[in-house]
Protein backbone atom coordinates (compact mmCIF):
# COMPACT_ATOMS: atom_id res chain seq x y z
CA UNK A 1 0.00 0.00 0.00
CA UNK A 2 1.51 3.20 -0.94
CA UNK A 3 1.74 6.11 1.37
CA UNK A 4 -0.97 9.15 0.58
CA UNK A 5 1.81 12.61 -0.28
CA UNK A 6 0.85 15.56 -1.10
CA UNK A 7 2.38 17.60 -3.81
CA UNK A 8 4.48 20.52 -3.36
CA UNK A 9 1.65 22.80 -5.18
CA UNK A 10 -0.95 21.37 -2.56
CA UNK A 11 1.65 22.03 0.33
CA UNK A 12 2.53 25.68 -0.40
CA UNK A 13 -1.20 26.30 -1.21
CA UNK A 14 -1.88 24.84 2.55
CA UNK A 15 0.64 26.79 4.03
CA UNK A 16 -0.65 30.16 2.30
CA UNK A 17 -4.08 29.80 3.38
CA UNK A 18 -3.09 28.94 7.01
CA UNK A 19 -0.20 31.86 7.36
CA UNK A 20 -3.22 34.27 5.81
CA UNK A 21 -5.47 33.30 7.93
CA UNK A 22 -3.70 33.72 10.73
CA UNK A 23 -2.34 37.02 9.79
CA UNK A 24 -6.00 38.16 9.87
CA UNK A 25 -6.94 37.00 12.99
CA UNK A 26 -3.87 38.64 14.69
CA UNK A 27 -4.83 42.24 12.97
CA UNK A 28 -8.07 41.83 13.82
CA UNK A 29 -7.06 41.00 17.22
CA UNK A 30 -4.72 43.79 17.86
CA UNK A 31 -7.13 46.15 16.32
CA UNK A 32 -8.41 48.26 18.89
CA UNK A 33 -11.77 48.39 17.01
CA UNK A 34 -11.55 44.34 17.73
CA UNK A 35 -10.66 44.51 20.52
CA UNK A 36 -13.39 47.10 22.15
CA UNK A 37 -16.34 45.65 19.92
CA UNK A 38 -15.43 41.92 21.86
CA UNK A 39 -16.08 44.15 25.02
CA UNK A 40 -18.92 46.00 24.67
CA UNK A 41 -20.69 42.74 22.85
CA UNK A 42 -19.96 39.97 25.40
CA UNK A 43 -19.09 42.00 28.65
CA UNK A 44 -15.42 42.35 30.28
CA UNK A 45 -14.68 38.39 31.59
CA UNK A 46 -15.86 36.86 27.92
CA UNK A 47 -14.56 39.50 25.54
CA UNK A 48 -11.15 38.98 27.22
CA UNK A 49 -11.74 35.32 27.14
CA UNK A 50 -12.67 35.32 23.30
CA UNK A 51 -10.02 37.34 22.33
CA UNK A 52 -7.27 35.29 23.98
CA UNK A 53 -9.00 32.25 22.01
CA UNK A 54 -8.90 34.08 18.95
CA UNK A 55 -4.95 34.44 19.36
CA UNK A 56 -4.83 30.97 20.81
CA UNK A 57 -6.03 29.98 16.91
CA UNK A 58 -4.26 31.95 15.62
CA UNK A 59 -1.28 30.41 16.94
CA UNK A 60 -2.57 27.15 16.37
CA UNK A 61 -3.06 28.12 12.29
CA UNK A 62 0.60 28.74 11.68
CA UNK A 63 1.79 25.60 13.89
CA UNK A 64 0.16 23.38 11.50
CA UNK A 65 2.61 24.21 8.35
CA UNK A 66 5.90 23.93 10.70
CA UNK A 67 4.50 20.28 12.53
CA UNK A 68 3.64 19.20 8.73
CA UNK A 69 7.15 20.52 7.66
CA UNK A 70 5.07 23.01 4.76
CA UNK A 71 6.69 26.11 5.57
CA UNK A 72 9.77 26.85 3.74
CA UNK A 73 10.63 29.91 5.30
CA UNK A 74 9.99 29.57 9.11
CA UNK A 75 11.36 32.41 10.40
CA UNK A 76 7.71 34.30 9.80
CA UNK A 77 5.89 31.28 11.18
CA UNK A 78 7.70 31.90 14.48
CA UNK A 79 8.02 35.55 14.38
CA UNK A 80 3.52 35.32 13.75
CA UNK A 81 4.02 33.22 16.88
CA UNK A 82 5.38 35.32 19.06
CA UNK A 83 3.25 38.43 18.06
CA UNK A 84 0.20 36.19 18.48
CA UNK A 85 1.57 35.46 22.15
CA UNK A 86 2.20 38.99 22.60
CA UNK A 87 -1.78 39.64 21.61
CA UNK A 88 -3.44 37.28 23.62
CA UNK A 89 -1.61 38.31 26.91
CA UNK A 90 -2.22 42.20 25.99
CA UNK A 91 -5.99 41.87 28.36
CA UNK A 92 -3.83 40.62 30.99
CA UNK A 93 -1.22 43.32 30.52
CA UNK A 94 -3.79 45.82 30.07
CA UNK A 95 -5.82 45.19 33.67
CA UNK A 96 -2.26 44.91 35.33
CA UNK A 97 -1.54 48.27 34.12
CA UNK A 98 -4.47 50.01 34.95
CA UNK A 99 -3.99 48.60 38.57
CA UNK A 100 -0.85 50.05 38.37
CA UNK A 101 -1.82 53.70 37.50
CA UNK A 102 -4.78 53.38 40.24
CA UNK A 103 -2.72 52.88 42.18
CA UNK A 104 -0.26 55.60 41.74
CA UNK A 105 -3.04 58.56 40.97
């Protein structure tokens, strides 16, 4: 029985649609338009919660080409990482800062 492959077409196709989509999710994320609207729709505990998620797939969209060795170039896979890490700890950052300053003033 022969193993199923795909071709290196379908692979850089794959990879494409997952980096894009993931790129999208992460400006949409760090948007502060995004990020407000998730707010004032589902309240302060879930619009944090959904946005982390929304980073959380994010992250989980450009794993898939670099665990299914598609990306060529991974140095953007990572870097999308990181920033995606950076965006779903931002409500966490942003309620320890505000502590911070009500604190001080």
């Amino acid at each position: 029985m022969e193993k199923f492959r795909l071709g290196p077409r379908t692979k850089t196709v794959i990879n494409f649609i997952c980096f894009a989509f993931s790129l999208l999710l992460l400006i949409y994320n760090i948007s502060i338009v995004g990020f407000f609207y998730l707010l004032v729709t589902y309240g302060e505990e879930k619009g944090m919660l959904i946005y982390s998620l929304i980073s959380l797939t994010g992250i989980f969209l450009v794993v898939i080409p670099l665990v299914f060795r598609m990306a060529k170039q991974k140095f953007y896979h990572y870097t999308l990482i990181a920033t995606h890490l950076l965006a779903a700890l931002l409500p966490m950052l942003m309620q320890k800062m505000s502590g911070v300053f009500n604190g001080i003033l």
